[in-house]
N, C-alpha and C. Protein backbone atom coordinates (compact mmCIF):
# COMPACT_ATOMS: atom_id res chain seq x y z
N UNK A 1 -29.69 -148.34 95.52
CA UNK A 1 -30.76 -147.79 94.75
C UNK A 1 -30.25 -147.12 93.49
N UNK A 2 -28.99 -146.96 93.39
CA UNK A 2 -28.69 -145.79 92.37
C UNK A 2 -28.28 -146.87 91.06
N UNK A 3 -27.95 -148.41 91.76
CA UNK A 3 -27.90 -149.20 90.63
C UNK A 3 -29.33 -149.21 89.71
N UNK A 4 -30.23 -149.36 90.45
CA UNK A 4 -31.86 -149.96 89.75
C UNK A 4 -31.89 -148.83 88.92
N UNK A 5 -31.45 -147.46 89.26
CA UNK A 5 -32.31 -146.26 89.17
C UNK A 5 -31.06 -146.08 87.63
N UNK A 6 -29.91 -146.51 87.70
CA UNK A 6 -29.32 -146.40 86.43
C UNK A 6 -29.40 -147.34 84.91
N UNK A 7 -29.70 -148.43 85.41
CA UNK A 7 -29.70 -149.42 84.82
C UNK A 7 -30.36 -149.40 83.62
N UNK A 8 -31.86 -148.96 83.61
CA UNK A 8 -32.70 -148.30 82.27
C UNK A 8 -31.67 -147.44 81.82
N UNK A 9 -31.36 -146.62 81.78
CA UNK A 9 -30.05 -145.64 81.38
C UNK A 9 -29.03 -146.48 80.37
N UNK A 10 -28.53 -147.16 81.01
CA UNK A 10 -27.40 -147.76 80.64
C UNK A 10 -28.03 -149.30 79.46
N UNK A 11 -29.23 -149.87 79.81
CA UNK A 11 -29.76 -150.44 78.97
C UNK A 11 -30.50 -149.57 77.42
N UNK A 12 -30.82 -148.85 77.46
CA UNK A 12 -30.84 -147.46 76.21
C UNK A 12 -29.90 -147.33 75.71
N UNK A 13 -28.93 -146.97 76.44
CA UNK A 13 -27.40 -146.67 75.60
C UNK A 13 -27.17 -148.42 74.83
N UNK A 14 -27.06 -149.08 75.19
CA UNK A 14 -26.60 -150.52 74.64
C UNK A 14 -27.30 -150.67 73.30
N UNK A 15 -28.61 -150.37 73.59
CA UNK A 15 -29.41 -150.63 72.85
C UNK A 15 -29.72 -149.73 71.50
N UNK A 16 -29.30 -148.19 71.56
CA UNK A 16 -29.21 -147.71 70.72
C UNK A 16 -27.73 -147.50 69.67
N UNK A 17 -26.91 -148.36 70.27
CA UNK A 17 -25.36 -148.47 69.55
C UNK A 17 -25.73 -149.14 68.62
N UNK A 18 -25.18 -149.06 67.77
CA UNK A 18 -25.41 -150.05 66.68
C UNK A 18 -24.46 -150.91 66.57
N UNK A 19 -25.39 -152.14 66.23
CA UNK A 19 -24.43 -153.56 66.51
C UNK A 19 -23.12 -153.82 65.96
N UNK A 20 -22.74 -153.35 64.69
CA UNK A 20 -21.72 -153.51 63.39
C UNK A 20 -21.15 -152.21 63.51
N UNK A 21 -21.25 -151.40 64.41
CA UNK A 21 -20.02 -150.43 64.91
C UNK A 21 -18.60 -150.53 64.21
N UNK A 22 -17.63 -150.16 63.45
CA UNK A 22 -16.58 -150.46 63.65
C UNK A 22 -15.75 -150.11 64.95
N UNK A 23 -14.47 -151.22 65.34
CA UNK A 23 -14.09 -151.05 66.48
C UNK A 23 -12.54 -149.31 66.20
N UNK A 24 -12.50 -149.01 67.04
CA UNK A 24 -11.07 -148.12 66.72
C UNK A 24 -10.08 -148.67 65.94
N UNK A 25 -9.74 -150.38 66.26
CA UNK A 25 -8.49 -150.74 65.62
C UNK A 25 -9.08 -150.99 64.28
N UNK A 26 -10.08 -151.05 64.01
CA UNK A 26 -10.65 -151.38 62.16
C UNK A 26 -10.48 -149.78 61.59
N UNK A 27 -10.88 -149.25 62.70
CA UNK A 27 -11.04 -147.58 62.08
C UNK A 27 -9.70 -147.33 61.58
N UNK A 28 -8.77 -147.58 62.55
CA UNK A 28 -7.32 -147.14 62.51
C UNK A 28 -6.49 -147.89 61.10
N UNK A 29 -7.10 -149.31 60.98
CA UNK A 29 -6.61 -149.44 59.70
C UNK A 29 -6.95 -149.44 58.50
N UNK A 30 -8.18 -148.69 58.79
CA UNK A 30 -8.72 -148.43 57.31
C UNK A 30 -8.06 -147.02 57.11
N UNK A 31 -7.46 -146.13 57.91
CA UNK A 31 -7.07 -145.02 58.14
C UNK A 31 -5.82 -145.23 57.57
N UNK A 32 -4.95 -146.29 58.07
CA UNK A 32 -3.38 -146.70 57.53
C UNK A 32 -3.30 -146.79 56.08
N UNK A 33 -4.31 -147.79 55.40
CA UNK A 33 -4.89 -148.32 54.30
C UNK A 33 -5.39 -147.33 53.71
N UNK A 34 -5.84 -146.36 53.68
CA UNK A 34 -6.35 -145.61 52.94
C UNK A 34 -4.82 -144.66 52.71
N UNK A 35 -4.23 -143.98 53.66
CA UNK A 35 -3.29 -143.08 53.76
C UNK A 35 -2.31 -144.14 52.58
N UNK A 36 -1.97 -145.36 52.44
CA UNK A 36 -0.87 -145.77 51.49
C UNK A 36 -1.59 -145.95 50.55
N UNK A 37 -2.96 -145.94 50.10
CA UNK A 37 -3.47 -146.11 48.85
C UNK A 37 -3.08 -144.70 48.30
N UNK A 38 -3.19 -143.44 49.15
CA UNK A 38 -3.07 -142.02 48.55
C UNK A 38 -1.29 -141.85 48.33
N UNK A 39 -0.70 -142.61 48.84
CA UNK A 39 0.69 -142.28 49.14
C UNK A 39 1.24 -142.98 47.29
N UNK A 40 0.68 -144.01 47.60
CA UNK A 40 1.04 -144.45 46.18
C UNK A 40 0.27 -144.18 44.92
N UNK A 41 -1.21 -143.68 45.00
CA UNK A 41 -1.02 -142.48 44.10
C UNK A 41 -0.36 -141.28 43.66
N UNK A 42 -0.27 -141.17 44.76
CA UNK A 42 0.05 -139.56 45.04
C UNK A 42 1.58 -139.77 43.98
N UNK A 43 2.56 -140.90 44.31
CA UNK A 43 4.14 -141.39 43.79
C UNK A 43 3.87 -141.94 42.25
N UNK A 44 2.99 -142.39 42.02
CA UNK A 44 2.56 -142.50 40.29
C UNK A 44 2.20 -141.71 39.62
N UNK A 45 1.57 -141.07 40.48
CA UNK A 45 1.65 -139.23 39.19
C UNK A 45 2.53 -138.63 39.23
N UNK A 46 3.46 -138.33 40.19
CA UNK A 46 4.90 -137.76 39.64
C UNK A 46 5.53 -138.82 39.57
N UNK A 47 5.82 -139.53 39.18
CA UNK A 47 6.57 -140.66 38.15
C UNK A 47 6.02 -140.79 36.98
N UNK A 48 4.91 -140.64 36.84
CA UNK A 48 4.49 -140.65 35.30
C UNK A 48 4.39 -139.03 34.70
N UNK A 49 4.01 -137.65 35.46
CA UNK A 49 4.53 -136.93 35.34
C UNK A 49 6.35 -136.20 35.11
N UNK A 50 7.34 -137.02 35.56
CA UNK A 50 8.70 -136.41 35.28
C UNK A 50 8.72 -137.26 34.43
N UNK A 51 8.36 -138.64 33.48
CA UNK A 51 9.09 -139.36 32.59
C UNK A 51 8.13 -138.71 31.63
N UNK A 52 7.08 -138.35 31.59
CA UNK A 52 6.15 -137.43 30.35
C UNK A 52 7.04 -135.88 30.00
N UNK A 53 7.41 -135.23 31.28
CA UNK A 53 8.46 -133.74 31.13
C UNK A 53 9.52 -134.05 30.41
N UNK A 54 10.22 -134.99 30.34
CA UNK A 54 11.44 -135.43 30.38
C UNK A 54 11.39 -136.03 28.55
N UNK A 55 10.45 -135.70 27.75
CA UNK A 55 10.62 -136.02 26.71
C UNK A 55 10.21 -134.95 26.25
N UNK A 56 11.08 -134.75 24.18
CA UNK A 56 10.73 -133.48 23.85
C UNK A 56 9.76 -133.36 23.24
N UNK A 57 9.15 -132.41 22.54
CA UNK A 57 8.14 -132.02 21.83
C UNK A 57 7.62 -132.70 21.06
N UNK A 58 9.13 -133.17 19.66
CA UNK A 58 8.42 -134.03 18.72
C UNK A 58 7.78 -135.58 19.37
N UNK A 59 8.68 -136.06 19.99
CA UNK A 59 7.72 -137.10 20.77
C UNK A 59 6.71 -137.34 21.51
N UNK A 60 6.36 -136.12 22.43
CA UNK A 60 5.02 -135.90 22.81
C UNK A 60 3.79 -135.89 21.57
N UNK A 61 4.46 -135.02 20.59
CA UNK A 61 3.53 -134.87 19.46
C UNK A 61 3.12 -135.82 18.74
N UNK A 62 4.28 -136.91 18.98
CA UNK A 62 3.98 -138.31 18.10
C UNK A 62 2.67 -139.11 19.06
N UNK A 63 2.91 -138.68 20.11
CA UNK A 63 1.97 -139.21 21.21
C UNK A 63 0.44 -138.56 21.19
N UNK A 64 0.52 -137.68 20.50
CA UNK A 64 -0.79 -137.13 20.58
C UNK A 64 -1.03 -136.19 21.40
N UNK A 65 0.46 -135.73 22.55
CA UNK A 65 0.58 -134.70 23.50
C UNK A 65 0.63 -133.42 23.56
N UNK A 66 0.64 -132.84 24.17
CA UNK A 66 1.03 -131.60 24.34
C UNK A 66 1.34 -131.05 25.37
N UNK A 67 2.48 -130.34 25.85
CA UNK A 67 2.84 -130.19 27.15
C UNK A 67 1.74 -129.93 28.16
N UNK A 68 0.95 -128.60 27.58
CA UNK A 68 0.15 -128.31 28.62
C UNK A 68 -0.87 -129.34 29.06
N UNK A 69 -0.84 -130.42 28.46
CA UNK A 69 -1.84 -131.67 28.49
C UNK A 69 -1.29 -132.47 29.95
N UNK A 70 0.14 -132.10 29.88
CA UNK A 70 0.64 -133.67 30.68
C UNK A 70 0.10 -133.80 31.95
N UNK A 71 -0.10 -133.08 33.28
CA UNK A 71 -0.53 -132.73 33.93
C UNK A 71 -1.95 -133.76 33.90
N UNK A 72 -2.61 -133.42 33.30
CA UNK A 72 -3.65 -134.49 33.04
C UNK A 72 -3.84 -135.66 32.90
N UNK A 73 -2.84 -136.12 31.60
CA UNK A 73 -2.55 -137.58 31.70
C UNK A 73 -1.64 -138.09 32.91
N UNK A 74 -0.94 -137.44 33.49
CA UNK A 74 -0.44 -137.80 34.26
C UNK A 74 -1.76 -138.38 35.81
N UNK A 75 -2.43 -137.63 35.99
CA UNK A 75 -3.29 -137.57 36.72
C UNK A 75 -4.00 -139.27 36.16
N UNK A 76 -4.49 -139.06 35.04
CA UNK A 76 -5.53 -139.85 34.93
C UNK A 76 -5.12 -141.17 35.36
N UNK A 77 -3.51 -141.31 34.74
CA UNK A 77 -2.76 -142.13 34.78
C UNK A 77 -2.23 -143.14 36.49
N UNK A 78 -2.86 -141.89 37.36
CA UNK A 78 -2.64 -142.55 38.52
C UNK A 78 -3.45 -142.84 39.06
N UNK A 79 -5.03 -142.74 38.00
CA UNK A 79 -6.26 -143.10 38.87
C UNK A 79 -6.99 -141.89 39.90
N UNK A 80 -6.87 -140.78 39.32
CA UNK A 80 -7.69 -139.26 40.25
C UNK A 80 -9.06 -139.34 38.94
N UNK A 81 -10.01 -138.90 39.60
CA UNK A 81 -10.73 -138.59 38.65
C UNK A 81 -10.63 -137.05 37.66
């Protein structure tokens, strides 16, 4: 009896999952995938940040720079908003 008496139960639950669920292992690699999309941002702004430090004044200036700027371009440069 405790089958009949569960069964509505367990037909509700089925029925209110939604079909296109992602499974854990999609979750998990959109999780991987996302974490190396940030990893390799994260490594292009300080790479484009120390080669922007690493030059002096008059050449920043030829650039249109300014130190306190770099920070920024550096950023933009790796795709942050």
């Amino acid at each position: 009896m405790a089958l009949t008496a569960d069964a509505p139960l367990a037909a509700s639950r089925a029925a209110s999952a939604p079909a296109d669920a992602p499974s854990l292992g999609q979750i998990l690699r959109g999780m991987v995938s996302l974490a190396g999309v940030r990893l390799a941002r994260w490594r292009e702004y300080h790479r484009t940040l120390a080669e922007l430090q690493a030059l002096d004044n008059r050449v920043l200036a030829d650039m249109g720079l300014h130190r306190s700027s770099l920070q920024g371009v550096a950023r933009e440069a790796a795709g942050y908003k």
